[in-house]
Protein backbone atom coordinates (compact mmCIF):
# COMPACT_ATOMS: atom_id res chain seq x y z
CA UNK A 1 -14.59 32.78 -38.32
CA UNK A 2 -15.57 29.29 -38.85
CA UNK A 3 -11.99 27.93 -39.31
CA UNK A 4 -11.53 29.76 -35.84
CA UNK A 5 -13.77 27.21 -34.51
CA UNK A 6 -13.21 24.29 -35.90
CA UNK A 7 -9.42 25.24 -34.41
CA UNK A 8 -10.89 25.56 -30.99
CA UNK A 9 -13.22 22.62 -31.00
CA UNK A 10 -10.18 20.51 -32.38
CA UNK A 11 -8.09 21.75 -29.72
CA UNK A 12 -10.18 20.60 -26.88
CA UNK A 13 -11.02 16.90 -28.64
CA UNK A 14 -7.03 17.34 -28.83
CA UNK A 15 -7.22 18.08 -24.94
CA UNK A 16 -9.69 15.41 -24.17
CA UNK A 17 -8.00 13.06 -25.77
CA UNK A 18 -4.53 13.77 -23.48
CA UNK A 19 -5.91 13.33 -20.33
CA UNK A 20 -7.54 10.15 -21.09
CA UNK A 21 -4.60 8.64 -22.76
CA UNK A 22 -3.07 9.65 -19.36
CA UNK A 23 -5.60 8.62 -17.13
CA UNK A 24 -5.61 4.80 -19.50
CA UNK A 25 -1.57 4.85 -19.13
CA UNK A 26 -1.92 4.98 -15.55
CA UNK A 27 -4.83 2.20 -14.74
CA UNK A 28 -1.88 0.05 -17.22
CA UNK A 29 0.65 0.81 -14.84
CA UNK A 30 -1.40 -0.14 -11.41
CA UNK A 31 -2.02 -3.52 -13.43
CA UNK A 32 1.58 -4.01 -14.51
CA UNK A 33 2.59 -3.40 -10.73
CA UNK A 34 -0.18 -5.38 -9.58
CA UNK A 35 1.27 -8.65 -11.72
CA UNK A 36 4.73 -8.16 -10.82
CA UNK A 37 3.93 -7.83 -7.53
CA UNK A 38 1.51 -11.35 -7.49
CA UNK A 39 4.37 -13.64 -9.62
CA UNK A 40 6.99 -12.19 -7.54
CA UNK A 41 9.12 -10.29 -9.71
CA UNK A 42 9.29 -7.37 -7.19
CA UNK A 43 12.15 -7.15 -5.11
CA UNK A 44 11.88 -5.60 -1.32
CA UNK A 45 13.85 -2.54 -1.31
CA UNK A 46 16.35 -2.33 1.27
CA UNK A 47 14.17 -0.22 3.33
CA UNK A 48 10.92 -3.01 3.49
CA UNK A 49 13.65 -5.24 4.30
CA UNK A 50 14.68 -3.23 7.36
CA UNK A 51 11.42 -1.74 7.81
CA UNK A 52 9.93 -5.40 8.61
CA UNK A 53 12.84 -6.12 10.83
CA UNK A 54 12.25 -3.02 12.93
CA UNK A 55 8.39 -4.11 12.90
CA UNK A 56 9.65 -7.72 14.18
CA UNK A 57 11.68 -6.12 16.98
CA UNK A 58 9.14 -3.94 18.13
CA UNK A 59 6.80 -6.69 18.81
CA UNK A 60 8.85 -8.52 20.34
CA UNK A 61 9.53 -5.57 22.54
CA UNK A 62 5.68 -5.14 23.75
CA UNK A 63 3.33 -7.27 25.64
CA UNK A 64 0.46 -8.86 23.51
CA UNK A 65 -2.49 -10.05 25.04
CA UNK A 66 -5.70 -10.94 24.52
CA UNK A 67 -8.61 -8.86 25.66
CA UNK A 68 -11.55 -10.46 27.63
CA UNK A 69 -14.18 -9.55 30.30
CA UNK A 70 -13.08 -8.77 33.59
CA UNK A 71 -9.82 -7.30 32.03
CA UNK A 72 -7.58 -5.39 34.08
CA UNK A 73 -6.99 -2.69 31.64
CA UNK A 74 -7.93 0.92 32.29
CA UNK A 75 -8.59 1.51 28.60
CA UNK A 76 -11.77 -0.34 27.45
CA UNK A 77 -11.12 0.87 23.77
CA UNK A 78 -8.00 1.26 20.80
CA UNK A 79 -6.18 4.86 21.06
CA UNK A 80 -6.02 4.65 17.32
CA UNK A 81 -8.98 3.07 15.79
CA UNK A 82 -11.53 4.58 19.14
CA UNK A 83 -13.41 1.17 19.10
CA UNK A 84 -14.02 -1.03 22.02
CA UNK A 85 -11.60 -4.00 22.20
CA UNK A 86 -13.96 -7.17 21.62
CA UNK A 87 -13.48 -10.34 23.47
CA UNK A 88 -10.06 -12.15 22.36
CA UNK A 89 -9.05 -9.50 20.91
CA UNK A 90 -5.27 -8.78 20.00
CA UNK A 91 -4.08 -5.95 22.42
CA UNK A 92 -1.07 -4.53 23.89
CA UNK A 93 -1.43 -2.02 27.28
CA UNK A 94 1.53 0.06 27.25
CA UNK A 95 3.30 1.66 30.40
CA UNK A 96 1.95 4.78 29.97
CA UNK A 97 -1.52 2.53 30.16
CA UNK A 98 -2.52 3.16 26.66
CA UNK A 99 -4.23 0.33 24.91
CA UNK A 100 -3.74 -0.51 21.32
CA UNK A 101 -5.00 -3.03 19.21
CA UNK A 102 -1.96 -5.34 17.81
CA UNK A 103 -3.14 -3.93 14.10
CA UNK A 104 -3.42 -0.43 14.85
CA UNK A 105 -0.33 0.45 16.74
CA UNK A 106 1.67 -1.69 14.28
CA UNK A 107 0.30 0.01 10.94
CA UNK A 108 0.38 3.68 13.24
CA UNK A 109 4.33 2.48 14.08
CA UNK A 110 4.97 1.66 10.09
CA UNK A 111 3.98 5.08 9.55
CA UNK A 112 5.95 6.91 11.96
CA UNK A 113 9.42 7.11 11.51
CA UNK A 114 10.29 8.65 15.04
CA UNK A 115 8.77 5.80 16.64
CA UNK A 116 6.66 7.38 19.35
CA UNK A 117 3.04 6.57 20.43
CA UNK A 118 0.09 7.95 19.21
CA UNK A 119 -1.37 9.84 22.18
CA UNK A 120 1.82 10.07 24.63
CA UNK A 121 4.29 10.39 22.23
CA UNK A 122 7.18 8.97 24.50
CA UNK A 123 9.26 6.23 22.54
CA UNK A 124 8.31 2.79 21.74
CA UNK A 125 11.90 0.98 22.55
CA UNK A 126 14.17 2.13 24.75
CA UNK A 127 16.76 4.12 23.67
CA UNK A 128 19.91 1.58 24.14
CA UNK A 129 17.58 -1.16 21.52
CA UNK A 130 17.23 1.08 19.20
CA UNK A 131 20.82 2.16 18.88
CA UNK A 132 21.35 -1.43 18.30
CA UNK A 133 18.81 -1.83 15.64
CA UNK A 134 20.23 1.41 13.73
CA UNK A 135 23.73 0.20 14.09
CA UNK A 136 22.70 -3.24 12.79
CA UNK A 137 20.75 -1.48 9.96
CA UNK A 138 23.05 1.27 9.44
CA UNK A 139 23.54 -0.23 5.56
CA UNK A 140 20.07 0.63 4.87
CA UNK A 141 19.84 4.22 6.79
CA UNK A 142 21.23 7.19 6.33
CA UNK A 143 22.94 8.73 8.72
CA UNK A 144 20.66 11.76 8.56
CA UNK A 145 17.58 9.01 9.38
CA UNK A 146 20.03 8.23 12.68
CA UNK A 147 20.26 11.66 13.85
CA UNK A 148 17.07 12.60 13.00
CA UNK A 149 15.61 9.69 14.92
CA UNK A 150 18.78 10.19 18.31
CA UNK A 151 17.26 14.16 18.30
CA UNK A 152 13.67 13.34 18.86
CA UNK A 153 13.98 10.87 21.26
CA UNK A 154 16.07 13.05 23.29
CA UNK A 155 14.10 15.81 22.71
CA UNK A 156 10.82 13.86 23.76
CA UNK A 157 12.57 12.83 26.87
CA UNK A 158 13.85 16.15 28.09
CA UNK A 159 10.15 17.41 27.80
CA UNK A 160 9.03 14.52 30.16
CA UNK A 161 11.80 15.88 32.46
C-alpha cells in the first residue's frame, strides 16, 4: 500500500516536472526568436515580402488625410477602433464614406486576405489592380490564393448588383 503511493506521488512530481520543462523550453524559444529577429538573422519569407508590397500598393491606392475641425467627413470616428478621430489625425474616407484611421484599416487589411472593408465589405482595389498585383506576385501565391481571392470579389460584387 505504501509503495502504491510513493508510485503515485512520484508520478505526478514526474508530471510536474514535464510541463514545466515544457513551459521553460518554450519562454527559450520566444528569446531565441526574439535575438534572431533583433541582429537580423531572420529572413522575410516570401509571403512578408509580398505581403508588404500589397500593403504599399494599397496605400497608395487610398486617400490619406489628416483629420481636423470643421472636417467634411460624415464619420466623426474609426470603423475599426470606434474612437473619435483627434485633430491631425491620420485618416482615409473611403467611397462608401467609411472613415478609417491609417493604422487600423492597414493592420484590419494585413489580416484579411480577401481584401474587403470592415463594415461594407466591397473591395479595397479595383479589380483590374489587383490582377496586376497577383500576376506580378504570382511566384509567391498559389494559384488556389488567386482563385480564392477572383471568387470573392466577384461574388461581393454580384451581391451589390
Amino acid at each position: 500500500m505504501e509503495l502504491a503511493r510513493l508510485s503515485n506521488v512520484l508520478y505526478k512530481v514526474c508530471k510536474i516536472t514535464f510541463i514545466f520543462f515544457l513551459l521553460l523550453l518554450n519562454e527559450a524559444v520566444v528569446k531565441i526568436n526574439a535575438v534572431i529577429g533583433l541582429i537580423g538573422l531572420k529572413r522575410n519569407s516570401p509571403n512578408e515580402i509580398a505581403l508588404d508590397r500589397y500593403m504599399a500598393l494599397v496605400e497608395n491606392q487610398l486617400p490619406l488625410n489628416r483629420f481636423g475641425n470643421g472636417s467634411k467627413w460624415e464619420s466623426m470616428e474609426c470603423a475599426v477602433c470606434l474612437h473619435e478621430f483627434k485633430e491631425g489625425e491620420e485618416m482615409t474616407e473611403l467611397k462608401c464614406k467609411h472613415a478609417f484611421h491609417k493604422d487600423c484599416l492597414n493592420r484590419w487589411l494585413q489580416h484579411n486576405e480577401r481584401a474587403l472593408y470592415p463594415l461594407c465589405r466591397s473591395p479595397v482595389l479595383s479589380e483590374e489592380v489587383m490582377l496586376e498585383f497577383w500576376r506580378r506576385e504570382k511566384d509567391y501565391y498559389s494559384e488556389e490564393q488567386l482563385l480564392d481571392w477572383h471568387f470573392s470579389f466577384h461574388t461581393r460584387n454580384s451581391d451589390l448588383d
